[in-house]
C-alpha atoms as a PDB file:
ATOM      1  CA  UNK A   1    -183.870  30.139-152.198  1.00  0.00           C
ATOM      2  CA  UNK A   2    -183.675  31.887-149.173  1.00  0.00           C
ATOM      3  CA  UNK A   3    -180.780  31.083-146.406  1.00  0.00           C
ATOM      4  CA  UNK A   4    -181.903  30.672-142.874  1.00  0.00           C
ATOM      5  CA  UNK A   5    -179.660  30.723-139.149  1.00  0.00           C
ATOM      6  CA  UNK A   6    -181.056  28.618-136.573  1.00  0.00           C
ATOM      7  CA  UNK A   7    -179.949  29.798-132.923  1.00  0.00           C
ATOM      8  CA  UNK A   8    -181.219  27.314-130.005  1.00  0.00           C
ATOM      9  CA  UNK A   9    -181.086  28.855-126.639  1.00  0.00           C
ATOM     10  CA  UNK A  10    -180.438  26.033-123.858  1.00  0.00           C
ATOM     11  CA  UNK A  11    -178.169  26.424-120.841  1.00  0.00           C
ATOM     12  CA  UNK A  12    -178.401  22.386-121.098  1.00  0.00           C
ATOM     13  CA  UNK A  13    -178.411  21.870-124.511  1.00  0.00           C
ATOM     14  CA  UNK A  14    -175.280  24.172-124.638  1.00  0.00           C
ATOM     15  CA  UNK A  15    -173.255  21.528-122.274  1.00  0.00           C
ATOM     16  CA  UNK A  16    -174.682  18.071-124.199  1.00  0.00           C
ATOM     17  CA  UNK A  17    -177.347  17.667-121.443  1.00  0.00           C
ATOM     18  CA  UNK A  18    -179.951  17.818-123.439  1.00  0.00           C
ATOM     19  CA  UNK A  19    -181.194  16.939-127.146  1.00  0.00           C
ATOM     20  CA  UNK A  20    -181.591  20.218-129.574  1.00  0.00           C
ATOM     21  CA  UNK A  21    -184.925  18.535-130.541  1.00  0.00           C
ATOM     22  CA  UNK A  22    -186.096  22.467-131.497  1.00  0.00           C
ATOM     23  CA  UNK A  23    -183.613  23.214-133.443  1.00  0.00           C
ATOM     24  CA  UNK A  24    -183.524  20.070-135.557  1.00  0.00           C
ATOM     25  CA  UNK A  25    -187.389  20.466-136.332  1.00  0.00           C
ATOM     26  CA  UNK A  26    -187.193  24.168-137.484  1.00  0.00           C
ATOM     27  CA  UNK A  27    -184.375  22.430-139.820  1.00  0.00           C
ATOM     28  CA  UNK A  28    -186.428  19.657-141.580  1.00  0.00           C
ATOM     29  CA  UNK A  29    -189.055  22.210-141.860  1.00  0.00           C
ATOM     30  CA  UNK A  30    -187.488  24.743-143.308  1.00  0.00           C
ATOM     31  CA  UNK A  31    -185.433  22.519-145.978  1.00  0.00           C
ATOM     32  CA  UNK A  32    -188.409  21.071-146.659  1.00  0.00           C
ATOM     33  CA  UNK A  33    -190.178  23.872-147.605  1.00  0.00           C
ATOM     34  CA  UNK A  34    -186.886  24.818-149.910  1.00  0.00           C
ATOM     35  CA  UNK A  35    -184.684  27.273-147.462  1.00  0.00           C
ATOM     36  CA  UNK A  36    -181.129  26.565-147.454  1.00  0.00           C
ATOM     37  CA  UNK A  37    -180.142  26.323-143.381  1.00  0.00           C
ATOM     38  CA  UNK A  38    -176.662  27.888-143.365  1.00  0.00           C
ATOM     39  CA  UNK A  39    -175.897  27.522-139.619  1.00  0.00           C
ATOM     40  CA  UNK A  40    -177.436  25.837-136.986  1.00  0.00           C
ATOM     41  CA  UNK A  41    -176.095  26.695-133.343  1.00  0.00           C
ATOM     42  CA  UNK A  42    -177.012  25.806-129.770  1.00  0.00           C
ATOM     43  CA  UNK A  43    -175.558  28.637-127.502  1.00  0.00           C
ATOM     44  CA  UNK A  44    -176.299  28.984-123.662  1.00  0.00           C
ATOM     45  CA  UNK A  45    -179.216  31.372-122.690  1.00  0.00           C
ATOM     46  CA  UNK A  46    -176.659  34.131-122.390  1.00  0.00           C
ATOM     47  CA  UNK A  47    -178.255  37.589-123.791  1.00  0.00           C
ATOM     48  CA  UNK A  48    -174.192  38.698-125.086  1.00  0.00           C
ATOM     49  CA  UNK A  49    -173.684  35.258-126.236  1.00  0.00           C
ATOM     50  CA  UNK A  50    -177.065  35.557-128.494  1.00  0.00           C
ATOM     51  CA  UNK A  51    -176.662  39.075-129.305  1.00  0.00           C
ATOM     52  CA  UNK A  52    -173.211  38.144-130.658  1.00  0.00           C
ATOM     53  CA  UNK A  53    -174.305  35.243-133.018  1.00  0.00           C
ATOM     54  CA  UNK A  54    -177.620  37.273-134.596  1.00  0.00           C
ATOM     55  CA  UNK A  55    -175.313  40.087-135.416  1.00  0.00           C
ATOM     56  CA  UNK A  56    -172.937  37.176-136.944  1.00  0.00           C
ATOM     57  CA  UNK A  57    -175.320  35.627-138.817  1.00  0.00           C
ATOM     58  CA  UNK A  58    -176.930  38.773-140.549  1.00  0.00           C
ATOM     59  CA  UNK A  59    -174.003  41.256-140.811  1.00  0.00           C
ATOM     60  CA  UNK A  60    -171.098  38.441-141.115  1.00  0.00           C
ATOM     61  CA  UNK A  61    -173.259  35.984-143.403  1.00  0.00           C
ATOM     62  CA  UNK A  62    -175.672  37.860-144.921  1.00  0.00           C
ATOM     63  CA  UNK A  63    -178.788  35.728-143.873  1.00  0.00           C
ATOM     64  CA  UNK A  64    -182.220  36.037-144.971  1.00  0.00           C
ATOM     65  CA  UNK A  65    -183.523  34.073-141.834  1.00  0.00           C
ATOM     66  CA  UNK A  66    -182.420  33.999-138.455  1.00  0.00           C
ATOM     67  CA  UNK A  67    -184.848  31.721-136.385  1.00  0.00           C
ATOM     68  CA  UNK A  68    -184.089  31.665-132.605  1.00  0.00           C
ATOM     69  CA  UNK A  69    -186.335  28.477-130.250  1.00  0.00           C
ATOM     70  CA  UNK A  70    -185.900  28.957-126.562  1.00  0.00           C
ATOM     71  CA  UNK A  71    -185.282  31.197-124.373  1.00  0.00           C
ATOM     72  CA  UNK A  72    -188.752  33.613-124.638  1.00  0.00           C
ATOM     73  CA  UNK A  73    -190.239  32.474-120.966  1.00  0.00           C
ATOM     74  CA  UNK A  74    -190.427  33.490-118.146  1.00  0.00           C
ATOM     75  CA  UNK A  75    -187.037  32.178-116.597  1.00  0.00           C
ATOM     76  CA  UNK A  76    -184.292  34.576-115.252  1.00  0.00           C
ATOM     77  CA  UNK A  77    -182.176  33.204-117.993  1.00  0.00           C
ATOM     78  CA  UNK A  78    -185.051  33.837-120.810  1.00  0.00           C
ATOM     79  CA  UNK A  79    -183.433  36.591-122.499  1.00  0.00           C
ATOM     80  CA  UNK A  80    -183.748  35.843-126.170  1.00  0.00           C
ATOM     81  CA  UNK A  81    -186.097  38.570-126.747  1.00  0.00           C
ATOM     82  CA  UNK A  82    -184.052  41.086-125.429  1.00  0.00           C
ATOM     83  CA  UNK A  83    -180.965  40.000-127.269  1.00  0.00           C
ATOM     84  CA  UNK A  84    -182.669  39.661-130.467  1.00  0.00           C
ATOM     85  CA  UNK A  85    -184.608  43.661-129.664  1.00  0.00           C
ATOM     86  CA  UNK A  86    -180.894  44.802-129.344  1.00  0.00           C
ATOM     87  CA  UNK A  87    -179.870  43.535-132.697  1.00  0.00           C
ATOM     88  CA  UNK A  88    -182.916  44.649-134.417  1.00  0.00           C
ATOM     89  CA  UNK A  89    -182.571  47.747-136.549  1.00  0.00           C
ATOM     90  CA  UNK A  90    -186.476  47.906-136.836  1.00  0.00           C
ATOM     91  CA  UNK A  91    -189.058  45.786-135.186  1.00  0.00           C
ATOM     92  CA  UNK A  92    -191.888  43.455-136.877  1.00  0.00           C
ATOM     93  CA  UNK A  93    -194.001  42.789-134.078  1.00  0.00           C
ATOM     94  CA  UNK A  94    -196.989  41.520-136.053  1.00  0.00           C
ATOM     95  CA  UNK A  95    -195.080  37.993-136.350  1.00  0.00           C
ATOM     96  CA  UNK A  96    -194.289  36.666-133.277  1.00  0.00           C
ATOM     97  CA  UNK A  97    -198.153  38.563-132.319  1.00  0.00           C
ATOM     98  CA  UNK A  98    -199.864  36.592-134.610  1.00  0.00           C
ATOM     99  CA  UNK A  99    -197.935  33.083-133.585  1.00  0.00           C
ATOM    100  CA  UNK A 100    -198.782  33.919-129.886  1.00  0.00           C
ATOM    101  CA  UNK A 101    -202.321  34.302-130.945  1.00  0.00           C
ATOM    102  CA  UNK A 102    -202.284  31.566-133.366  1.00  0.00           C
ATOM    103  CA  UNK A 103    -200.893  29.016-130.074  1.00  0.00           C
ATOM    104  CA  UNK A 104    -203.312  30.813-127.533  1.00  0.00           C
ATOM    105  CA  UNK A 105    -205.856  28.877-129.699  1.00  0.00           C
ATOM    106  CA  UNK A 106    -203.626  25.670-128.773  1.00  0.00           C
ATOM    107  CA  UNK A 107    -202.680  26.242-124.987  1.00  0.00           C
ATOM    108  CA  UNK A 108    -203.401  29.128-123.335  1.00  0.00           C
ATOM    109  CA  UNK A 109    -199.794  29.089-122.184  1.00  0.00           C
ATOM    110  CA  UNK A 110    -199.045  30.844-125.270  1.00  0.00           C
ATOM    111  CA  UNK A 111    -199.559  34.060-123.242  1.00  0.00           C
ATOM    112  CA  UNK A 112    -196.539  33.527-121.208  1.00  0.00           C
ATOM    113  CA  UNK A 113    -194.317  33.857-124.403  1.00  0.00           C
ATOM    114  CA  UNK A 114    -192.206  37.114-124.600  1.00  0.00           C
ATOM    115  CA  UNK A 115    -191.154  36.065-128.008  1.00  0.00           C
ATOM    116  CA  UNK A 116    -190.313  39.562-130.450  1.00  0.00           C
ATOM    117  CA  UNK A 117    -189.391  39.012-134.406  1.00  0.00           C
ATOM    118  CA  UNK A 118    -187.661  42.177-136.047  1.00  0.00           C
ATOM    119  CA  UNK A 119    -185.089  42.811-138.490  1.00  0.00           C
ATOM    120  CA  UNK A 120    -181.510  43.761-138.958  1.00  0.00           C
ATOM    121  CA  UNK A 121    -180.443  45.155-142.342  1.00  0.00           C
ATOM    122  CA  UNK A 122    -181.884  42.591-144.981  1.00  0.00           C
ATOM    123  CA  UNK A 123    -182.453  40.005-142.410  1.00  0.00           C
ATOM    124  CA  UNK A 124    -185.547  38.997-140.274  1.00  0.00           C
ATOM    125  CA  UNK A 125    -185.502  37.411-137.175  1.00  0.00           C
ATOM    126  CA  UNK A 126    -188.187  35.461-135.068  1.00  0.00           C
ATOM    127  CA  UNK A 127    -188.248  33.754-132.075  1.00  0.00           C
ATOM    128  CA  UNK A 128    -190.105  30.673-131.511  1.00  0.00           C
ATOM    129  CA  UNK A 129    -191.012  28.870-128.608  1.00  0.00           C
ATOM    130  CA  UNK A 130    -188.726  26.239-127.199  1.00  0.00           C
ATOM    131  CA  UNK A 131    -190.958  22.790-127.156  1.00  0.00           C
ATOM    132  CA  UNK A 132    -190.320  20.681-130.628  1.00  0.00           C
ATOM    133  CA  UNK A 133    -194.518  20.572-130.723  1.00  0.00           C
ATOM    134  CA  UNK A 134    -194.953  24.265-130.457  1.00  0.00           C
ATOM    135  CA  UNK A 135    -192.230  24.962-133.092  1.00  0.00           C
ATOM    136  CA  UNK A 136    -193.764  23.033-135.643  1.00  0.00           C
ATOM    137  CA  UNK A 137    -197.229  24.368-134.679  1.00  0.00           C
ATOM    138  CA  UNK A 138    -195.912  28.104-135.645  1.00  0.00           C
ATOM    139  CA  UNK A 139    -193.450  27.784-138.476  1.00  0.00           C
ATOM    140  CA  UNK A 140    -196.577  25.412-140.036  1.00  0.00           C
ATOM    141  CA  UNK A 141    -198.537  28.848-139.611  1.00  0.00           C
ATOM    142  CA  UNK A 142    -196.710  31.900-140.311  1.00  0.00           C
ATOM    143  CA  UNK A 143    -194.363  29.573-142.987  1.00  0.00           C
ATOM    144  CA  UNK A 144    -196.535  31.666-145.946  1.00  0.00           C
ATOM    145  CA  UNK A 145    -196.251  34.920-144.438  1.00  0.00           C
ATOM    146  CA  UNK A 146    -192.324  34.659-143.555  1.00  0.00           C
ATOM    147  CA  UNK A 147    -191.584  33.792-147.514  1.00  0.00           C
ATOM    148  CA  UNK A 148    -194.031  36.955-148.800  1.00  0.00           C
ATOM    149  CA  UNK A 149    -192.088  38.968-145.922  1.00  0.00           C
ATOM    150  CA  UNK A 150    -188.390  38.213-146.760  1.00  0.00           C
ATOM    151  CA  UNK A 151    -189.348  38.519-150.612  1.00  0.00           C
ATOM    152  CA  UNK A 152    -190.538  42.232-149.638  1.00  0.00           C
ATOM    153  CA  UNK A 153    -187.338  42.280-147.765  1.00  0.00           C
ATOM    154  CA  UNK A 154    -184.762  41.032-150.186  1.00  0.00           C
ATOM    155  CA  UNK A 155    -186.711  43.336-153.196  1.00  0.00           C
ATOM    156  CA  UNK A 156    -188.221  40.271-154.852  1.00  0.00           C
ATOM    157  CA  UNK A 157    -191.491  41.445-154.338  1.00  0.00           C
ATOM    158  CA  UNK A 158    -192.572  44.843-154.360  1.00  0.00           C
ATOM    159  CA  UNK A 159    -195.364  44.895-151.702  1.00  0.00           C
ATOM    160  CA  UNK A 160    -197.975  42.884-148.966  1.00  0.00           C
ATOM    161  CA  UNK A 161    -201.242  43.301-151.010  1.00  0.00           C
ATOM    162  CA  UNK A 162    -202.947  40.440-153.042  1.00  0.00           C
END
């Protein structure tokens, strides 16, 4: 079982004026697909702030998972990405790539996301996007990949071909 850290990124959200719908979806779906969520945050879109809790959740607890929702736009306050390229040891660019093409077949919004997935020690980290829709729509995709990745990653499987 694999232990996942769930970071929402809401100015809002951070003060109670507004619901962590995000959040709570990447939750269900993730327990329902047999992760353990070990922490579950809502933090102001504050790059230090963000920084601070990735590095927590990898180095301090030792997660598998760290999934961020928010925070990947276009906004002066977007700065997930660059929070989560600062605690990234190496970079895995090929998942948030293929859930940005994935969602261009959705909206072509999708090409306004800044999103970035890497990985710090033994932990990976993705963003996804902020909307409760568009989180579903990409965990539901790249769900199979992320388990085959953090088995490669954790030593439980030895490599990506079939």
């Amino acid at each position: 079982m694999f232990t996942v850290g769930i970071i929402t990124a809401s100015d809002k959200g951070a003060i109670g004026k507004r619901e962590d719908i995000s959040g709570r979806t990447i939750k269900k779906l993730m327990e329902s697909e047999g992760y353990r969520v070990e922490r579950a945050i809502i933090l102001p879109d504050d790059e230090e702030a963000i920084l601070n809790e990735i590095i927590y959740m990898a180095d301090e607890l030792g997660l598998d998972l760290i999934l961020t929702t928010g925070g990947t736009g276009f906004s002066e306050r977007d700065l997930t990405p660059e929070a989560t390229i600062r605690a990234c040891d190496r970079m895995a660019n090929g998942i948030a790539e293929a859930i940005r093409y994935y969602s261009l077949s959705i909206t072509p919004r999708a090409m306004l996301s800044r999103a970035v997935s890497g990985i710090r020690g033994k932990t990976l980290i993705v963003n996804l996007p902020g909307s409760p829709k568009a989180v579903k729509e990409s965990l539901e995709y790249a769900m199979d990949s992320l388990y085959h990745g953090l088995e490669i990653l954790t030593g439980q499987a030895g490599d990506c071909a079939r």
